[in-house]
N, C-alpha and C. Protein backbone atom coordinates (compact mmCIF):
# COMPACT_ATOMS: atom_id res chain seq x y z
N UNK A 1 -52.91 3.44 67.09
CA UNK A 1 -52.47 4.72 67.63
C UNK A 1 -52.33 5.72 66.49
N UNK A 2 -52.82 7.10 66.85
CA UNK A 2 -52.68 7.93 65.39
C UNK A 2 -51.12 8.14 65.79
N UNK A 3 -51.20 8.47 64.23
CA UNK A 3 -49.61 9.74 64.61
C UNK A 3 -50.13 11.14 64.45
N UNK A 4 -49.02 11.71 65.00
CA UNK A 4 -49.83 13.10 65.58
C UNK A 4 -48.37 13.89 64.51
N UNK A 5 -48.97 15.02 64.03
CA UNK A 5 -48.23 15.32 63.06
C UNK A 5 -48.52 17.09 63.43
N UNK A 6 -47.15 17.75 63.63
CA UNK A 6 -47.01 18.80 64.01
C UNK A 6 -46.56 19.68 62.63
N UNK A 7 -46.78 21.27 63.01
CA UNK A 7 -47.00 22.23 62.52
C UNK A 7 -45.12 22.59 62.67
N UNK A 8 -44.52 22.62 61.54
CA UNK A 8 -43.35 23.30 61.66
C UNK A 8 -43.32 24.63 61.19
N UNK A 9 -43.57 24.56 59.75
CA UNK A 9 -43.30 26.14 59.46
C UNK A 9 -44.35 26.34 58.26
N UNK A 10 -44.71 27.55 57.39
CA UNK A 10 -45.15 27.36 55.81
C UNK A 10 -44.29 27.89 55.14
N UNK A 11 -44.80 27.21 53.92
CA UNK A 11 -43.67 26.46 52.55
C UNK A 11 -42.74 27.78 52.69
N UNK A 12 -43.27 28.96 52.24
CA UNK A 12 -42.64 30.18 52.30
C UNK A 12 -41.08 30.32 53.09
N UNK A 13 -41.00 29.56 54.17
CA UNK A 13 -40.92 29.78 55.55
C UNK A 13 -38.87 28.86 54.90
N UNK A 14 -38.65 28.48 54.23
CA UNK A 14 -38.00 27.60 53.68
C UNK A 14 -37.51 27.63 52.26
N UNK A 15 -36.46 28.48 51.95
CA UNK A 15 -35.61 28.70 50.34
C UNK A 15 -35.66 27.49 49.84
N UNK A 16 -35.83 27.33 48.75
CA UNK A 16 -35.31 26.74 47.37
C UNK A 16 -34.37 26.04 47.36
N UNK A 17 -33.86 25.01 47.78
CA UNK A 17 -32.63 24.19 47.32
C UNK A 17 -31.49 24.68 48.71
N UNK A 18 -32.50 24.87 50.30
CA UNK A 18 -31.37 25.19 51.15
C UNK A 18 -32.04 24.58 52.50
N UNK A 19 -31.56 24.76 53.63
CA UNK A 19 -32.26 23.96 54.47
C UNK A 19 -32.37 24.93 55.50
N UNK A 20 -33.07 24.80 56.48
CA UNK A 20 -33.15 25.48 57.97
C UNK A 20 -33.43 24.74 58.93
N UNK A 21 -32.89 25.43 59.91
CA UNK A 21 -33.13 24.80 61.79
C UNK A 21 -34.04 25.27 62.18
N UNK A 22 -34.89 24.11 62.96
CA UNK A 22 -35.74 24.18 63.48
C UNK A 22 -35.74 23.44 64.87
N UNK A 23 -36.75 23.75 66.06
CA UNK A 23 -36.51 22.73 67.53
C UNK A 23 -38.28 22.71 67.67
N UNK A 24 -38.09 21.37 67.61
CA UNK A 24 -39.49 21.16 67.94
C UNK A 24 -39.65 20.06 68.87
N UNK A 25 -40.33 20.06 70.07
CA UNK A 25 -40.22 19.14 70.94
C UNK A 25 -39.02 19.40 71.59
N UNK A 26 -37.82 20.15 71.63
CA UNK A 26 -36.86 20.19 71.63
C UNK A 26 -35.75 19.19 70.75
N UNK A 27 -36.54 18.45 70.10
CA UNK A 27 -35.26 17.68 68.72
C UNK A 27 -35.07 19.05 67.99
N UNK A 28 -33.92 18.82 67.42
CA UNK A 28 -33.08 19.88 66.67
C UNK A 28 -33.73 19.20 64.90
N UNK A 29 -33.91 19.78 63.98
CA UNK A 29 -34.66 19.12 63.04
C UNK A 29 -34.54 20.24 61.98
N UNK A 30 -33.59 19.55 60.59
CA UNK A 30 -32.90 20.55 59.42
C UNK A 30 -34.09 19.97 58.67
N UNK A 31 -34.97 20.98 58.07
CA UNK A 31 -35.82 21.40 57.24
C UNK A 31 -35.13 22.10 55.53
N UNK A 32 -35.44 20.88 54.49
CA UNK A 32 -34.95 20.85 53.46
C UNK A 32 -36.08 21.15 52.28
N UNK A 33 -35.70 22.21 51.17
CA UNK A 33 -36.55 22.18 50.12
C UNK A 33 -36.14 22.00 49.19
N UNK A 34 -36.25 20.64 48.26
CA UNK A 34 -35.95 20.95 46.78
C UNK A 34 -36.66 20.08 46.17
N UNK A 35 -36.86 21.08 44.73
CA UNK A 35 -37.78 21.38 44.00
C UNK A 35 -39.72 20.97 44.79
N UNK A 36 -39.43 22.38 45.26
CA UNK A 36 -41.00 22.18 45.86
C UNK A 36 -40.99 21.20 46.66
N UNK A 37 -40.52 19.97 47.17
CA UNK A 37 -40.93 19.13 48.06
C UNK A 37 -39.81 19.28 49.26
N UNK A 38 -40.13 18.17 50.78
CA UNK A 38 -39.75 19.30 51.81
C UNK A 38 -39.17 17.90 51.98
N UNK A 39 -38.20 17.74 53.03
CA UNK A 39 -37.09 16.67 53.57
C UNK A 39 -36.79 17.09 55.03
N UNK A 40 -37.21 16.31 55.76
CA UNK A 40 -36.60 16.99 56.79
C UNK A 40 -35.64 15.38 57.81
N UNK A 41 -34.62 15.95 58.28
CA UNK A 41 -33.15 15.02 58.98
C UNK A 41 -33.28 15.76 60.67
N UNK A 42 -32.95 14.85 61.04
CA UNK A 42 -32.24 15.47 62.62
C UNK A 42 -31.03 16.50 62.06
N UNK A 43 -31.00 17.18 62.96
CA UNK A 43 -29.74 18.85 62.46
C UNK A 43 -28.79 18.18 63.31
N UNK A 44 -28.11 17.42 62.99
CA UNK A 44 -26.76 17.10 63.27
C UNK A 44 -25.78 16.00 62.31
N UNK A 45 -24.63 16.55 61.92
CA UNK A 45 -23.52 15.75 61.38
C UNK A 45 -23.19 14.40 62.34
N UNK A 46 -23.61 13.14 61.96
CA UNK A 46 -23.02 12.19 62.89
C UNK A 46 -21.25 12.09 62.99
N UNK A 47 -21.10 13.19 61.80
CA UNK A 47 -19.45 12.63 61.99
C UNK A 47 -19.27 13.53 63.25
N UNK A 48 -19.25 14.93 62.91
CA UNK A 48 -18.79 15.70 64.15
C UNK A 48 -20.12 16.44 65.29
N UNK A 49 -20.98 15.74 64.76
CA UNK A 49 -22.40 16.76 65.57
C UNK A 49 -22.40 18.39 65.60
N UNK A 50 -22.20 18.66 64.33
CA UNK A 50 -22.62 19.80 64.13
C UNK A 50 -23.83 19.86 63.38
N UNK A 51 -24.70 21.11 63.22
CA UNK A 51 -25.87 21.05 62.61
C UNK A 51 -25.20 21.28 60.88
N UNK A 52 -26.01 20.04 60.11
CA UNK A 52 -26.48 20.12 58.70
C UNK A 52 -27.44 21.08 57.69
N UNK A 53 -28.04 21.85 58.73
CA UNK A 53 -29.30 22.80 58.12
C UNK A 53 -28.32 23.17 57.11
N UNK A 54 -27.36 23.87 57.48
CA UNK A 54 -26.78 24.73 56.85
C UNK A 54 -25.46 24.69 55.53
N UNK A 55 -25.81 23.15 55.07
CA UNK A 55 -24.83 22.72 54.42
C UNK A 55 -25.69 22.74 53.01
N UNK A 56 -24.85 22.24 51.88
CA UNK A 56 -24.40 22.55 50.98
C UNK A 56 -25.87 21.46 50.22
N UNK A 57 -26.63 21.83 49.44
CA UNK A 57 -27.85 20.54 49.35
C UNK A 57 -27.87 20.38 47.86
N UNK A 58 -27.41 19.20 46.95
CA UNK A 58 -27.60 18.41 46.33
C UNK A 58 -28.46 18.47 45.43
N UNK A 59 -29.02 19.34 44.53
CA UNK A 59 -30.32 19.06 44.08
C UNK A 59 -30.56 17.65 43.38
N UNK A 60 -29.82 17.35 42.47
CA UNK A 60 -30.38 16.21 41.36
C UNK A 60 -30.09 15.13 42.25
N UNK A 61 -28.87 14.94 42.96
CA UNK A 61 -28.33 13.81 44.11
C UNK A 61 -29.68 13.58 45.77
N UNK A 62 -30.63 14.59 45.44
CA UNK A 62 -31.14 14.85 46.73
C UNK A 62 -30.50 14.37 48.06
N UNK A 63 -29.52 14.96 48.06
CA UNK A 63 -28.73 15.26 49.72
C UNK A 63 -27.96 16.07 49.98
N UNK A 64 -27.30 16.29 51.27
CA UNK A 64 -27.18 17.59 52.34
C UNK A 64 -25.59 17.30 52.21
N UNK A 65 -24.70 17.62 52.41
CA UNK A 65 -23.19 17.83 52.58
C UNK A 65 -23.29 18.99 53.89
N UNK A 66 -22.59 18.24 54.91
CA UNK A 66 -22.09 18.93 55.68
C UNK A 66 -21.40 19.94 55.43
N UNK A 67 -21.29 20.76 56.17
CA UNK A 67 -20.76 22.15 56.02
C UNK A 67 -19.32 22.35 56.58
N UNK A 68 -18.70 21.12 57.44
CA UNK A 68 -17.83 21.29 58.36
C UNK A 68 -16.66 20.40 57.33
N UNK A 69 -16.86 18.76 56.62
CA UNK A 69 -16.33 18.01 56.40
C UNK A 69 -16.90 17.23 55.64
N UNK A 70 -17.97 17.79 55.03
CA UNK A 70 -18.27 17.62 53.50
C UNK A 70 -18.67 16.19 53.80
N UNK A 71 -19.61 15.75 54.77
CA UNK A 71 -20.22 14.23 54.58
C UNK A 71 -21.80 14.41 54.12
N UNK A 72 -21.85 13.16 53.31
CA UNK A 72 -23.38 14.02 52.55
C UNK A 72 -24.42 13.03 53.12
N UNK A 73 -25.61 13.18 53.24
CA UNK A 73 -26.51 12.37 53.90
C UNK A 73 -27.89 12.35 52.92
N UNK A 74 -28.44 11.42 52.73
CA UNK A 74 -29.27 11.20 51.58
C UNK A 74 -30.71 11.79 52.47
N UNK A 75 -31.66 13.48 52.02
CA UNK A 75 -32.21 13.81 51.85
C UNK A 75 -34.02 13.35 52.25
N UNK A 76 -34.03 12.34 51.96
CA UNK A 76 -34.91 11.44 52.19
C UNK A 76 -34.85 10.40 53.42
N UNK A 77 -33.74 9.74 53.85
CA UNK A 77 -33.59 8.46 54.47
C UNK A 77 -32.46 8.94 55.61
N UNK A 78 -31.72 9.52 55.42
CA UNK A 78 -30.74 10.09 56.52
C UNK A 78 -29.79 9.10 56.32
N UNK A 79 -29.86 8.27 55.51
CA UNK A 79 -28.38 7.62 55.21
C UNK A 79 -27.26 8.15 54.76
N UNK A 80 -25.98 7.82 55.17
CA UNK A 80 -24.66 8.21 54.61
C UNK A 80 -24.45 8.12 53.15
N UNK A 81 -24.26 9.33 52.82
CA UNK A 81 -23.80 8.97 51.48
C UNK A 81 -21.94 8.85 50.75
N UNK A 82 -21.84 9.56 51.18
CA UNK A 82 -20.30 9.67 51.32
C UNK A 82 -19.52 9.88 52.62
N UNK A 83 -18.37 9.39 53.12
CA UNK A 83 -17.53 9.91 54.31
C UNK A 83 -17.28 11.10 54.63
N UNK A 84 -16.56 11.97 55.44
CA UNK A 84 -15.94 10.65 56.33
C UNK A 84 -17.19 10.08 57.91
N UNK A 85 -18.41 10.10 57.31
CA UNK A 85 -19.40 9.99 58.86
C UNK A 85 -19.65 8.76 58.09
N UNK A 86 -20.19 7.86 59.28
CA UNK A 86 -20.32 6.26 58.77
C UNK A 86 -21.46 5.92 59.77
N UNK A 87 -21.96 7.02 60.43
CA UNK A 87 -23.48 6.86 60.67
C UNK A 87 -24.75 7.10 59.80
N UNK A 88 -25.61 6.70 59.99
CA UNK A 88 -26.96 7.84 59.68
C UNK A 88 -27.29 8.48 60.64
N UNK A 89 -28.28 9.40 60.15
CA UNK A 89 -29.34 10.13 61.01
C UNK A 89 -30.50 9.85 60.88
N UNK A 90 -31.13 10.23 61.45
CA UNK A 90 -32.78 9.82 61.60
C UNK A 90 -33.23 10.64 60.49
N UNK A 91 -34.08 10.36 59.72
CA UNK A 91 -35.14 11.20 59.20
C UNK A 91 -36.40 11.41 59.62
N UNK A 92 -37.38 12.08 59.39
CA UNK A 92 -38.79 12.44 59.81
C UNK A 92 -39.43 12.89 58.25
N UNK A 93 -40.75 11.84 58.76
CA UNK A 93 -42.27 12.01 57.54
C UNK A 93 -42.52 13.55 57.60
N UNK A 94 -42.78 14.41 56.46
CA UNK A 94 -43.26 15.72 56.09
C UNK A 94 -44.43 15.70 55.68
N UNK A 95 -45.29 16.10 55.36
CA UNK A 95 -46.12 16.55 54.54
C UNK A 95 -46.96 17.98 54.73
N UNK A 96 -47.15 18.38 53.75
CA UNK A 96 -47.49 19.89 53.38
C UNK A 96 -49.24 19.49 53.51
N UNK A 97 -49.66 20.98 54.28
CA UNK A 97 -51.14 21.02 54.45
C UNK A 97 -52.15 22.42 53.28
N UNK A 98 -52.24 22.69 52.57
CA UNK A 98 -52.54 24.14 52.11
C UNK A 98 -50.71 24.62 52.09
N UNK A 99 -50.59 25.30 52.76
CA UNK A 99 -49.27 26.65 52.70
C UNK A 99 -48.57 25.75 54.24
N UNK A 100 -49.25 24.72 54.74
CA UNK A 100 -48.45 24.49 56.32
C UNK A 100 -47.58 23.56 56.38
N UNK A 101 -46.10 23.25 56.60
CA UNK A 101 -45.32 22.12 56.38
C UNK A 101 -45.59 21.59 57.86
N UNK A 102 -45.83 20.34 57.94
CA UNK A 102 -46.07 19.30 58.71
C UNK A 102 -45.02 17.97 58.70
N UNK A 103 -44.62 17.58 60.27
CA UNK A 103 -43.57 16.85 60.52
C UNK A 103 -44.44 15.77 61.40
N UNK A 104 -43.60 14.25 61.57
CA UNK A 104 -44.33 13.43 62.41
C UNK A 104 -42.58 13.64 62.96
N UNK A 105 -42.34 13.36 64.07
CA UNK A 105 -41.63 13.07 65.37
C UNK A 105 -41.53 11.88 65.89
């Protein structure tokens, strides 16, 4: 079976060391850049389910700190990195086409 790999945004489309919301398929999906390469998590805090786009991002640590209660989630893997959330989140495969960031779902 292929995987079918969708069109989110280009690189442009996405600051430097910050993240954005995106809905694709209708999943909610925080779009991460640092240093030039792209990360993308489901947009929600498992501690309180609020969206992560908008939290605080890690450069050398590559991960996201919630914005609400400061739980950080590893960038790559959607694992917990620190409390107080003791879930993960899902992550999703990226890859960049020319200027087009591309997500698998």
């Amino acid at each position: 079976m292929a995987v079918e790999r969708q069109f989110i945004c280009n690189v442009n489309d996405v600051p430097e060391n910050e993240g954005k919301s995106f809905t694709i398929d209708g999943i909610p999906v925080a779009l991460f850049k640092v240093a030039n390469e792209f990360y993308a998590l489901e947009d929600r805090c498992s501690h309180v389910n609020v969206p992560i786009s908008g939290g605080y991002v890690h450069q050398r640590e590559k991960c996201v700190a919630c914005p609400w209660h400061g739980a950080q989630f590893d960038l790559k893997t959607g694992k917990v990195v620190t409390p107080p959330a003791c879930e993960d989140i899902k992550s999703f495969e990226v890859s960049v086409e020319e200027d087009k960031v591309l997500i698998v779902l």
